[in-house]
Protein backbone atom coordinates (compact mmCIF):
# COMPACT_ATOMS: atom_id res chain seq x y z
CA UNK A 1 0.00 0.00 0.00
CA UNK A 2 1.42 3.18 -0.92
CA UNK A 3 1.95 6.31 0.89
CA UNK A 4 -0.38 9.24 1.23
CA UNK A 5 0.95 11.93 -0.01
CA UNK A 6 1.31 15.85 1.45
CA UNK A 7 -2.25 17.77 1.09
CA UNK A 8 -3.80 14.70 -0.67
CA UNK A 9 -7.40 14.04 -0.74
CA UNK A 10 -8.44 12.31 2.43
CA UNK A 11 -11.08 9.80 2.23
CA UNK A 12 -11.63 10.33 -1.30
CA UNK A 13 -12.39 14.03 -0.51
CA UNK A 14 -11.11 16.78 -3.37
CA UNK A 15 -9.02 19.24 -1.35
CA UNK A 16 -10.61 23.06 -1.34
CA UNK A 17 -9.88 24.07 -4.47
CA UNK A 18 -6.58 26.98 -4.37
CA UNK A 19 -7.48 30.74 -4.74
CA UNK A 20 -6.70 32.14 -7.77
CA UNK A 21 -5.91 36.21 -8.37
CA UNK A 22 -8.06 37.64 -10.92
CA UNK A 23 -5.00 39.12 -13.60
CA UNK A 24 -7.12 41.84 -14.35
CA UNK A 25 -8.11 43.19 -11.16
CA UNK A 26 -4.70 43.32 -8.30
CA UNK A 27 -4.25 46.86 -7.35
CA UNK A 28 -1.42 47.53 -5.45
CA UNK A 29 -3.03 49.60 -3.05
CA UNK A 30 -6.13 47.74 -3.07
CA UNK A 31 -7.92 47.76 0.31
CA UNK A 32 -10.51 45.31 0.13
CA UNK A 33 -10.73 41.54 -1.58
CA UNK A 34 -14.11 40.77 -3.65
CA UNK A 35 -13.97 36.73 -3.51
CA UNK A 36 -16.18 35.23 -6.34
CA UNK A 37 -18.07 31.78 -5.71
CA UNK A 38 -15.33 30.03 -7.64
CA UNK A 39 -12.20 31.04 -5.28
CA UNK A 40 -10.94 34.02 -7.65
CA UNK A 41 -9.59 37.01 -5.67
CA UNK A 42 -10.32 40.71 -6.99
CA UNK A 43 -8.05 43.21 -5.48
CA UNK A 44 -9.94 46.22 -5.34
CA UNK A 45 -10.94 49.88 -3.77
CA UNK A 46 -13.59 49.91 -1.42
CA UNK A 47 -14.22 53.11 -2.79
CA UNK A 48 -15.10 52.14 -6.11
CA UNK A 49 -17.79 49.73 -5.08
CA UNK A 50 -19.22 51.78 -2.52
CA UNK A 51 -19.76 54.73 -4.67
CA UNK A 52 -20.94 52.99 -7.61
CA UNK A 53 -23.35 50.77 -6.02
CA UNK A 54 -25.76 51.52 -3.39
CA UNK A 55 -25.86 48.15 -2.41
CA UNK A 56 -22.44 47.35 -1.77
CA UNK A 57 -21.60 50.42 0.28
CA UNK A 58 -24.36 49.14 2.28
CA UNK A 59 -23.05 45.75 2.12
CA UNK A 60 -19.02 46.88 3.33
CA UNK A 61 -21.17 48.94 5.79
CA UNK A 62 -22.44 45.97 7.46
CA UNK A 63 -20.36 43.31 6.68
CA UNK A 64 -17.79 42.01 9.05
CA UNK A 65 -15.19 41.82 6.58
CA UNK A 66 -12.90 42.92 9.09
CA UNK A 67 -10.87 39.51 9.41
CA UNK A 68 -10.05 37.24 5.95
CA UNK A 69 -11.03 33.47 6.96
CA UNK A 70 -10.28 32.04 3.37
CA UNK A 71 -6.78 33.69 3.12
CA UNK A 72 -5.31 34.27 6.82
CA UNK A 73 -2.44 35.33 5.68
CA UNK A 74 -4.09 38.36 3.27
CA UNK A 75 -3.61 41.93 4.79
CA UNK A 76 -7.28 42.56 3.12
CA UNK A 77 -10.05 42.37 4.20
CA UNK A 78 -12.65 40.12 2.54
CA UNK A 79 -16.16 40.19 0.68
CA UNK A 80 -17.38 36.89 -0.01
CA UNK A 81 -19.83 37.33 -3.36
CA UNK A 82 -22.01 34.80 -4.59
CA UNK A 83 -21.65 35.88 -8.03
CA UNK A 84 -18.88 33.40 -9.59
CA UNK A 85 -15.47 35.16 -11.71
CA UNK A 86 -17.35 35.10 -15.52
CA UNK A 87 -20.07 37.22 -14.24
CA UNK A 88 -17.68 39.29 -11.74
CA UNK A 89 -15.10 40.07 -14.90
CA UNK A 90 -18.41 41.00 -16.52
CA UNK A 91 -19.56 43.55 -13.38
CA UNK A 92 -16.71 44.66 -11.59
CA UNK A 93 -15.71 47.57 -14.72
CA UNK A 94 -19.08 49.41 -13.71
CA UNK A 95 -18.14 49.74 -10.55
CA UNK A 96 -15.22 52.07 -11.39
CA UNK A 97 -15.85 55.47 -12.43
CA UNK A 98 -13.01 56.43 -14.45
CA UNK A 99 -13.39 53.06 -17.24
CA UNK A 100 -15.75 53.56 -19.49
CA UNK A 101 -17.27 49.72 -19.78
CA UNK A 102 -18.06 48.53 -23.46
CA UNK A 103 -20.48 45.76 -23.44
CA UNK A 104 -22.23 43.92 -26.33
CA UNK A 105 -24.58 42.07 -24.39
CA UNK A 106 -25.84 38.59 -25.64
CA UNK A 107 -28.55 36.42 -24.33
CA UNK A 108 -28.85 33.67 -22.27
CA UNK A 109 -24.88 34.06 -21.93
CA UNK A 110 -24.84 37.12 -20.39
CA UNK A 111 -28.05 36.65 -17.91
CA UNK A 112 -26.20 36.20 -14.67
CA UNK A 113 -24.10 39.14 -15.51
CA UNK A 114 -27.52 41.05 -16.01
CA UNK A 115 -29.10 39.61 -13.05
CA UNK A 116 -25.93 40.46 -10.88
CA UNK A 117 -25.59 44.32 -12.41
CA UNK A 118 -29.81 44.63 -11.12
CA UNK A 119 -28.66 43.24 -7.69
CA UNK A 120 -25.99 45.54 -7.71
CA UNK A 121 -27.78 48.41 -8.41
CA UNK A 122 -25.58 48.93 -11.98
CA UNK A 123 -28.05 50.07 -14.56
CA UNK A 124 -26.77 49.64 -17.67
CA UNK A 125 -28.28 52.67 -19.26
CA UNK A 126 -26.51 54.70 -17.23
CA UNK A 127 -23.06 53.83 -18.34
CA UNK A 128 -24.48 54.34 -22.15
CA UNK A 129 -24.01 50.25 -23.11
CA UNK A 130 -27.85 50.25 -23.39
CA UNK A 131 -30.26 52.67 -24.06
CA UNK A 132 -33.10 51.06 -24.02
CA UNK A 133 -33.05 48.58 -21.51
CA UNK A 134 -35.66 50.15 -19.06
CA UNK A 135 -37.95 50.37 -22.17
């Protein structure tokens, strides 16, 4: 019978799958981690979020993101998101001020992205990609 090896499954368990850092989204001077459902880190201003979205500067407001459980060793503190990393690379553009998103939206693809920009509070006819979407 062979050894077990370091970190291997036990019991025929997977190990927690390894967070992963979102390449387009690791500011330096980030002060806040958005986690997505699928272990991707976003490295982020609380700012950003907080101004563009009603709902998450209510959500940092009363969140006790104070301590990072998933990542003990991060210096941020952390927002655990339901949303997984295909619909938060999708979102997290309209939460910053200064880009100016460019979306071509396609159906069903995009859905969760939709449904996650009207939980959000991110209209999209307010950032121009759709003009007629309240219509």
């Amino acid at each position: 019978m062979g050894k077990k090896r370091a970190g291997s499954p036990v019991d025929g368990q997977r190990p927690p799958p390894r967070p992963t850092l979102s390449p387009d989204w690791q500011a330096e001077d980030a002060d806040v981690e958005l986690l997505s459902n699928d272990i991707v880190r976003y490295l982020v201003h609380q700012s950003n979020p907080s101004s563009g979205s009603k709902t998450f500067a209510d959500t940092f407001a009363s969140s006790s993101s104070s301590s990072n459980q998933i990542l003990p060793d991060s210096r941020l503190p952390m927002l655990e998101l339901q949303e997984s990393s295909k619909v938060l690379d999708r979102i997290i553009p309209f939460l910053y001020p200064t880009r100016s998103p460019e979306w071509n939206v396609k159906l069903p693809e995009d859905i969760d992205a939709l449904a996650a920009l009207d939980k959000y509070e991110l209209h999209l006819e307010r950032f121009g990609v759709c003009e007629n979407c309240s219509k």
